[in-house]
Each structure stands twice: as structure tokens, then as C-alpha cells.
C-alpha atoms as a PDB file:
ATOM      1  CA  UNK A   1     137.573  64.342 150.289  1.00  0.00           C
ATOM      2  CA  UNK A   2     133.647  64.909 149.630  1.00  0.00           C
ATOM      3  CA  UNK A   3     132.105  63.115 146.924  1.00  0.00           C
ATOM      4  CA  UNK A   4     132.027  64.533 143.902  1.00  0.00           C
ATOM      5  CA  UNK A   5     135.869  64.808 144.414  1.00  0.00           C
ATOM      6  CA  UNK A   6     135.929  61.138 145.135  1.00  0.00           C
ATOM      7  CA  UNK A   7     134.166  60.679 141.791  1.00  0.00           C
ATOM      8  CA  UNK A   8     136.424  63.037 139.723  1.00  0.00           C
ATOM      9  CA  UNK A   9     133.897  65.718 138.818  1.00  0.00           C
ATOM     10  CA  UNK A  10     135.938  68.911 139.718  1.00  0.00           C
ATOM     11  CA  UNK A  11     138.304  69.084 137.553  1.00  0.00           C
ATOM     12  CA  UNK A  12     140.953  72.375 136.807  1.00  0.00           C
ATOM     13  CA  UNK A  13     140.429  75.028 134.770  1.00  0.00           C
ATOM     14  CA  UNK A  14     143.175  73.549 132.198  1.00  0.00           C
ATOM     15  CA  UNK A  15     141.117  69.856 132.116  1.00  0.00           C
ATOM     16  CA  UNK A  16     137.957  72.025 131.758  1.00  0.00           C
ATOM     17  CA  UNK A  17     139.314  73.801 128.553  1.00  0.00           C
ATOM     18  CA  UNK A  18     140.987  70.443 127.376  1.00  0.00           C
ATOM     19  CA  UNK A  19     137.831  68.880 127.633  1.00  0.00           C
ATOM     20  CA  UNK A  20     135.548  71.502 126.226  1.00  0.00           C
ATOM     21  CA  UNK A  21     138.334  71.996 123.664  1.00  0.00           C
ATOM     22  CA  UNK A  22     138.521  76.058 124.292  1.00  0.00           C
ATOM     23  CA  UNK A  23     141.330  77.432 125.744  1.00  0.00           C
ATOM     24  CA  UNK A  24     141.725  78.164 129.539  1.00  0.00           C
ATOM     25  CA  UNK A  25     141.301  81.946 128.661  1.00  0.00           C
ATOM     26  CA  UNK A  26     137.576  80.829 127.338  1.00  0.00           C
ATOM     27  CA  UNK A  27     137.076  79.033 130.282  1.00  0.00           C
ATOM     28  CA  UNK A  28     137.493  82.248 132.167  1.00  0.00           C
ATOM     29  CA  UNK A  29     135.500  84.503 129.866  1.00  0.00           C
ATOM     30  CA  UNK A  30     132.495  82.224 130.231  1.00  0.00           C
ATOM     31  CA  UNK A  31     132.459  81.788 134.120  1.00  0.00           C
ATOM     32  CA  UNK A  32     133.400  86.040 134.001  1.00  0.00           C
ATOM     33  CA  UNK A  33     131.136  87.077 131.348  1.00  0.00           C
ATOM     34  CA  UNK A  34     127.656  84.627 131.117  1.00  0.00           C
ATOM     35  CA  UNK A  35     127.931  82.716 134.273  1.00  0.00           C
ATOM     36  CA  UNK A  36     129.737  78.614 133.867  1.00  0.00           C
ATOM     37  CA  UNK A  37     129.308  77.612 137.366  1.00  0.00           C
ATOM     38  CA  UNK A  38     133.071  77.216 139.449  1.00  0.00           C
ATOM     39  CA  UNK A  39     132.916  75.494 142.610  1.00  0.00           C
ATOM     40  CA  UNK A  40     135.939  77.627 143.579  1.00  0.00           C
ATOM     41  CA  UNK A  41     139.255  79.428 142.553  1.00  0.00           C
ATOM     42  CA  UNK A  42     139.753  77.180 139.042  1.00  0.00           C
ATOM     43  CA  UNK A  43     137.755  74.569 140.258  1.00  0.00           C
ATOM     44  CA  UNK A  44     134.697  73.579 137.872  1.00  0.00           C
ATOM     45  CA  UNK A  45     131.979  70.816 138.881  1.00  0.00           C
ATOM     46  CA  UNK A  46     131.227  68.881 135.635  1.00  0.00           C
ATOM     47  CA  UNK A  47     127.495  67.923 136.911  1.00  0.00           C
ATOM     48  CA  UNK A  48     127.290  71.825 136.468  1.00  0.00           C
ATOM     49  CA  UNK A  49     129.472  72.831 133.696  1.00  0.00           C
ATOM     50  CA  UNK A  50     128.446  70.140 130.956  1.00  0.00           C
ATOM     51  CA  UNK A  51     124.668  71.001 130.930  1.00  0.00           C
ATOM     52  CA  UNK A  52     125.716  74.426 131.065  1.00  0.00           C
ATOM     53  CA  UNK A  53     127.721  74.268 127.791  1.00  0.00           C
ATOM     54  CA  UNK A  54     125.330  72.345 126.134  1.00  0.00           C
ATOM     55  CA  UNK A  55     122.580  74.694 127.046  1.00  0.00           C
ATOM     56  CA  UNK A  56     125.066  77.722 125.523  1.00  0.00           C
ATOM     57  CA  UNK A  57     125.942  75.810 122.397  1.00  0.00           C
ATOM     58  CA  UNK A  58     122.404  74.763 121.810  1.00  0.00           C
ATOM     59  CA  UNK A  59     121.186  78.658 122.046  1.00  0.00           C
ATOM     60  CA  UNK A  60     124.320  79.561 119.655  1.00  0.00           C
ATOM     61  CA  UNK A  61     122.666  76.564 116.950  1.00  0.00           C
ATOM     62  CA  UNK A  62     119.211  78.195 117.255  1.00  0.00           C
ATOM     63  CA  UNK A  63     120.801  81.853 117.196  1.00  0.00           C
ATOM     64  CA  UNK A  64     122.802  81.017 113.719  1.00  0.00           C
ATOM     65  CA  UNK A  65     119.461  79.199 112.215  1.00  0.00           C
ATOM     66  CA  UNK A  66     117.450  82.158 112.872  1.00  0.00           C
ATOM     67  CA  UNK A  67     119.815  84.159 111.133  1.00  0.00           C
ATOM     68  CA  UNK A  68     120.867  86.354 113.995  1.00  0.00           C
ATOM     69  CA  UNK A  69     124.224  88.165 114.042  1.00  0.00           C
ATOM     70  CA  UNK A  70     126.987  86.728 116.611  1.00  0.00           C
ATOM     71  CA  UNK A  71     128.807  89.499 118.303  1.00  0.00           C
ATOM     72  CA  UNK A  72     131.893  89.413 116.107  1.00  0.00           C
ATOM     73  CA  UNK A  73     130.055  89.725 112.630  1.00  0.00           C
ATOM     74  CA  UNK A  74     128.019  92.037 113.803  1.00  0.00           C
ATOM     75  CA  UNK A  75     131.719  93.800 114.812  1.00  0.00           C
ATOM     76  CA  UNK A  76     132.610  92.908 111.050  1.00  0.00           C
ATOM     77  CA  UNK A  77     129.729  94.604 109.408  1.00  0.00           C
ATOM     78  CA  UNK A  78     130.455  97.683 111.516  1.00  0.00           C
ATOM     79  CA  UNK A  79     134.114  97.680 110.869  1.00  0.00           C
ATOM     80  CA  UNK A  80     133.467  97.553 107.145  1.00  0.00           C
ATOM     81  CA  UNK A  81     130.586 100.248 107.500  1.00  0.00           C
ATOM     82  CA  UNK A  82     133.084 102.733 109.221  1.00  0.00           C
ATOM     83  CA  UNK A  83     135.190 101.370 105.846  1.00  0.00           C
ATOM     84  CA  UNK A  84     133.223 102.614 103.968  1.00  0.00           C
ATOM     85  CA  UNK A  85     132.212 105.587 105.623  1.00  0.00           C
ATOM     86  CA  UNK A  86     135.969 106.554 105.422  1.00  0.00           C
ATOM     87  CA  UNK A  87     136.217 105.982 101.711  1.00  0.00           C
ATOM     88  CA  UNK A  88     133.237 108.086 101.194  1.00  0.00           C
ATOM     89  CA  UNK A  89     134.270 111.416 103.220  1.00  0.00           C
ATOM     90  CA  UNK A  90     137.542 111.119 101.580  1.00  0.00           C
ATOM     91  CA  UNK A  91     136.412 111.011  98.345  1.00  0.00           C
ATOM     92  CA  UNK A  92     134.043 114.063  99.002  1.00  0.00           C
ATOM     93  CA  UNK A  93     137.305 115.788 100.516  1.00  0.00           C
ATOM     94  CA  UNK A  94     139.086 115.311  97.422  1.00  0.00           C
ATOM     95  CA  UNK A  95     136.114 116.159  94.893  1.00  0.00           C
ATOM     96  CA  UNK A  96     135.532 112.959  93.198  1.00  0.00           C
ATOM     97  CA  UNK A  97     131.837 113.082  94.642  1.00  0.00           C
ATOM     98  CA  UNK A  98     128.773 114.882  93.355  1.00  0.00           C
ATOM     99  CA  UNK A  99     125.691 115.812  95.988  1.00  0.00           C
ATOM    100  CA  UNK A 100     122.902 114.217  94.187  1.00  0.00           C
ATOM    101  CA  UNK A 101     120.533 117.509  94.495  1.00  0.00           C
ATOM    102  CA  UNK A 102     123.127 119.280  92.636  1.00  0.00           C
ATOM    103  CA  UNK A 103     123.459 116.943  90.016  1.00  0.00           C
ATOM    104  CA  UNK A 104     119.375 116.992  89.737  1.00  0.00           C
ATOM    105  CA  UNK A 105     119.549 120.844  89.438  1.00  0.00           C
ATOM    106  CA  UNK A 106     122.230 120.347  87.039  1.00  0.00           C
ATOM    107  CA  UNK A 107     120.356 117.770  84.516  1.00  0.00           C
ATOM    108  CA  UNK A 108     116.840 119.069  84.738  1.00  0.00           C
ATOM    109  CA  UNK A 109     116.955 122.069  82.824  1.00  0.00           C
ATOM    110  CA  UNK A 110     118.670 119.589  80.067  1.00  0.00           C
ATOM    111  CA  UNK A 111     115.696 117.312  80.591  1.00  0.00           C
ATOM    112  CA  UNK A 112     113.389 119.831  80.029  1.00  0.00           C
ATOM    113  CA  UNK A 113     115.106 120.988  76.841  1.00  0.00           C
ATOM    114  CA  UNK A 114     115.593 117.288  75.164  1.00  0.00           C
ATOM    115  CA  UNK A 115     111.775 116.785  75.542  1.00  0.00           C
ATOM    116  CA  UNK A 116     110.948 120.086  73.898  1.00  0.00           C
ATOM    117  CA  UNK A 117     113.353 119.294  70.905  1.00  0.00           C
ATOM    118  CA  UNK A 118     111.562 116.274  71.078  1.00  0.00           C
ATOM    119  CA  UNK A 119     108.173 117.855  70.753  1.00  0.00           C
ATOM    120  CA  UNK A 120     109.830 120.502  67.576  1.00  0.00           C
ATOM    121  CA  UNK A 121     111.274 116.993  66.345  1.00  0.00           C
ATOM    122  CA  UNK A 122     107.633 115.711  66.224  1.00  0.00           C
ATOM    123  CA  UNK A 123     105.816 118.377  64.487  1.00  0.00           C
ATOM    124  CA  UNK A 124     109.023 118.377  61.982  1.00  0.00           C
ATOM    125  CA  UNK A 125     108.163 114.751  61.396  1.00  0.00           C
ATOM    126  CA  UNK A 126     104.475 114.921  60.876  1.00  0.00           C
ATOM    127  CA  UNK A 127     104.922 118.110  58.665  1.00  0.00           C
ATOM    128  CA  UNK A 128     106.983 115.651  56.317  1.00  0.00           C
ATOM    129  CA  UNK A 129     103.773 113.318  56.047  1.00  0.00           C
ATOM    130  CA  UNK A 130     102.089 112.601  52.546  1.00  0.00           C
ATOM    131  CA  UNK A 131      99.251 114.996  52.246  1.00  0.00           C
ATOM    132  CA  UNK A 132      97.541 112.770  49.703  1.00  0.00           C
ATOM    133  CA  UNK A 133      97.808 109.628  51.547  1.00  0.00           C
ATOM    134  CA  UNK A 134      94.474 107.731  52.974  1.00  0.00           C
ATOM    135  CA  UNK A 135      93.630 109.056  56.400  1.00  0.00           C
ATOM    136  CA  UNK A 136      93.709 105.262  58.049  1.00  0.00           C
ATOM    137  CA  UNK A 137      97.507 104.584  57.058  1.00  0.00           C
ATOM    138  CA  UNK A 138      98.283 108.759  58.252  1.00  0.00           C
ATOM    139  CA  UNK A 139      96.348 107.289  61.455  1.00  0.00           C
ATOM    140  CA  UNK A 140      98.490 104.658  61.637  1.00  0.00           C
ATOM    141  CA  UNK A 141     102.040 106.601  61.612  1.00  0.00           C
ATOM    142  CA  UNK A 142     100.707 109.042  63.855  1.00  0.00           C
ATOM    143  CA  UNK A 143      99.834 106.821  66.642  1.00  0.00           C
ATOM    144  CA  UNK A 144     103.068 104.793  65.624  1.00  0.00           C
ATOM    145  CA  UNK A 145     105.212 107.912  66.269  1.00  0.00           C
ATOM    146  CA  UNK A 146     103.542 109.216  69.325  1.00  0.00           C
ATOM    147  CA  UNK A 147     103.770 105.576  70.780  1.00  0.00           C
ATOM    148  CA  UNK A 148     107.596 106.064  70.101  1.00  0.00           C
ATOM    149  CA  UNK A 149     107.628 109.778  71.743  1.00  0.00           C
ATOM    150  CA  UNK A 150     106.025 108.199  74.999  1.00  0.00           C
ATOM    151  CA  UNK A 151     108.428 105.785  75.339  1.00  0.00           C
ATOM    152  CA  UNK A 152     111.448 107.987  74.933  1.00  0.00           C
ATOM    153  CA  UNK A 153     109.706 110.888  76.992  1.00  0.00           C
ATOM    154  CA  UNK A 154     109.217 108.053  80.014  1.00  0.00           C
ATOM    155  CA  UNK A 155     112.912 107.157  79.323  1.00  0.00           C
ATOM    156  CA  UNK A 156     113.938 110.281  79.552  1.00  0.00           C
ATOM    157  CA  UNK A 157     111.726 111.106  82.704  1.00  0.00           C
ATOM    158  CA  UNK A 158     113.091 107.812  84.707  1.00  0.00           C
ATOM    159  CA  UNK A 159     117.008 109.157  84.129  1.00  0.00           C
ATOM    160  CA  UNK A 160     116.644 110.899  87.622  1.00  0.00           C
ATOM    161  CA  UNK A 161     115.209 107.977  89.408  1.00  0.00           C
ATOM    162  CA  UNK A 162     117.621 105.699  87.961  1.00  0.00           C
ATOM    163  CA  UNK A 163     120.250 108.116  88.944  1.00  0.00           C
ATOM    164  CA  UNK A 164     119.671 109.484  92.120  1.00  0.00           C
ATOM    165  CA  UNK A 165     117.070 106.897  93.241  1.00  0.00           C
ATOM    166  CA  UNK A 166     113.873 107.447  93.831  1.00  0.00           C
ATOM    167  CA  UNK A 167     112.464 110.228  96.142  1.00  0.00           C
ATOM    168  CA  UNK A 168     110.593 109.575  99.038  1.00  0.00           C
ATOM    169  CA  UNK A 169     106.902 110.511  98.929  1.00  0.00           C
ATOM    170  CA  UNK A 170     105.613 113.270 100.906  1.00  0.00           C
ATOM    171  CA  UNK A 171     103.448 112.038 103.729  1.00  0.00           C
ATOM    172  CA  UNK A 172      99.545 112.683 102.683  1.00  0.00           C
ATOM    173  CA  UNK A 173      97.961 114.550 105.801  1.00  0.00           C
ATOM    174  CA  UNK A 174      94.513 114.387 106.326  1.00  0.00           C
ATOM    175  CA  UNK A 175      92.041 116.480 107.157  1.00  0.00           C
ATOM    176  CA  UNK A 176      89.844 115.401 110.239  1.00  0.00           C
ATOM    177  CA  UNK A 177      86.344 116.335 109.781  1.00  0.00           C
ATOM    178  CA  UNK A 178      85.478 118.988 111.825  1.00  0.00           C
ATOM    179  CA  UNK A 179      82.858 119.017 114.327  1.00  0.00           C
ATOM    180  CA  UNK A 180      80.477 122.015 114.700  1.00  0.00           C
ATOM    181  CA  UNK A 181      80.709 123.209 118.143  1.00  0.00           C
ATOM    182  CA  UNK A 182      77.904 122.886 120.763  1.00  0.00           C
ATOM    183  CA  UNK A 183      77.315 119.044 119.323  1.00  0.00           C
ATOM    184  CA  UNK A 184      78.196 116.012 120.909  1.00  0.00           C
ATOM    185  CA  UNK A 185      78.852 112.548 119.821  1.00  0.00           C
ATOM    186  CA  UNK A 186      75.957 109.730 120.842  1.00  0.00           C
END
């Protein structure tokens, strides 16, 4: 017998995973899969196998404070995505869903024709104004009622973002200045 036998440090795989309290098929998958040290065919060397585990464990702790997925939420969160992604082309098969440009195409011109009512609805208004009354207080229900038509016509312009989200911004390009030929940079 050599010494670490003598001493009782190799134990089976079935001590191992009684010990570590996995099961012997865990044992396996971390000798097969991120390299536990084995001494031989179901053999395990604790000297080797407990810092080992620790080591693991500790990196899992760390891992999970960071925030990091493990391997089986991140299979989860995929699994729910493709879910998801089901639901969605089904409902599109069946018609439930609307294409968001086509619903834009759809409400703008209805838009367009709410804020010019809005704009008849204002002249309507103001033509209903005293025509004797003192110029300050006239002042005063003008700017009152365009404050009013502002706020609906930004209401009325954030629908589609609200909707459909907003749209991404087109990428500015800039214009290098351009060099004159024949002239060279000192």
C-alpha cells in the first residue's frame, strides 16, 4: 500500500460524491468536463480534490455576486426567448398583430387632420372673443388658449412615440474639411 492509501485519502467515486454531497454522476461530469483530479479509474486523491472544489465553489460565489449568468439560466432566458418568439410568429400567422410602420402610415394622416381641426377650432374660439374688452385681459385668453393648443398639439405629436417607440436617429455624417491639393501638412 503507498501512503496516501495508508492514510485514507483515495477514496471511491461513491465516498467522493457522499462527501461532496453531489451525486456520483457529478463526480464524473467534473473530472470529464473542468478537470477534478482522479488518481485512477474511480479513484480520487482528497489532497487534490478538496482544494479543487473549493477553488470551483469559490469562483461560482464570485460568479453569482457579479451578477453573471450560470449556464442553466442563461438556458432559461433562452428557452423563454424562443417562448416568446413562438407566441409572436403565431400571432402574426393568425392576424392578431399589426407591423408598426403600417400602423404609423395608418394614424398620421389622422394626426395631421386633428391638429388642423385644432387650428379651425382656434380661430373659431378667438372669433367668439369680446371685441370691446381691454386688450390686457384679450392678451391674457389668448396666450391662455395657445398655452392649451401647445400642450394638446405635443400630446398629440408624442402618440407615435408612445406607440411605436421612439425612432432611432439618423447617424449625423460629417464632412471632413477638404484639403486643396499640392499642400501638405507641417
Amino acid at each position: 500500500m503507498s501512503q496516501s492509501e495508508e492514510n485514507g485519502l483515495i477514496v471511491t467515486r461513491e465516498v467522493l460524491a457522499d462527501m461532496l454531497l453531489i451525486t456520483p454522476h457529478e463526480v464524473n461530469n467534473l473530472w470529464k468536463h473542468h478537470g477534478m483530479p482522479k488518481e485512477a479509474r474511480g479513484q480520487y486523491d482528497l489532497r487534490k480534490v478538496i482544494p479543487f472544489y473549493i477553488r470551483r465553489k469559490n469562483a461560482q460565489v464570485k460568479a453569482a455576486e457579479h451578477g453573471d449568468l450560470t449556464k442553466a439560466e442563461a438556458e432559461r432566458q433562452l428557452t423563454i426567448f424562443n417562448m416568446e418568439l413562438v407566441r409572436l410568429e403565431l400571432a402574426e400567422k393568425q392576424g392578431v398583430t399589426l407591423n408598426a410602420d403600417d400602423m404609423e402610415r395608418l394614424l398620421t394622416p389622422a394626426f395631421v387632420a386633428a391638429a388642423k381641426k385644432l387650428d379651425t377650432l382656434v380661430r373659431e374660439i378667438r372669433s367668439t372673443f369680446p371685441k370691446d374688452e381691454h386688450a390686457d385681459i384679450r392678451t391674457s385668453r389668448e396666450e391662455k388658449l395657445d398655452r392649451i393648443i401647445d400642450d394638446v398639439r405635443n400630446n398629440i405629436a408624442n402618440i407615435p412615440a408612445g406607440l411605436f417607440g421612439a425612432k432611432p436617429e439618423k447617424e449625423s455624417r460629417k464632412k471632413a474639411a477638404k484639403r486643396k491639393p499640392g499642400k501638405a501638412k507641417k
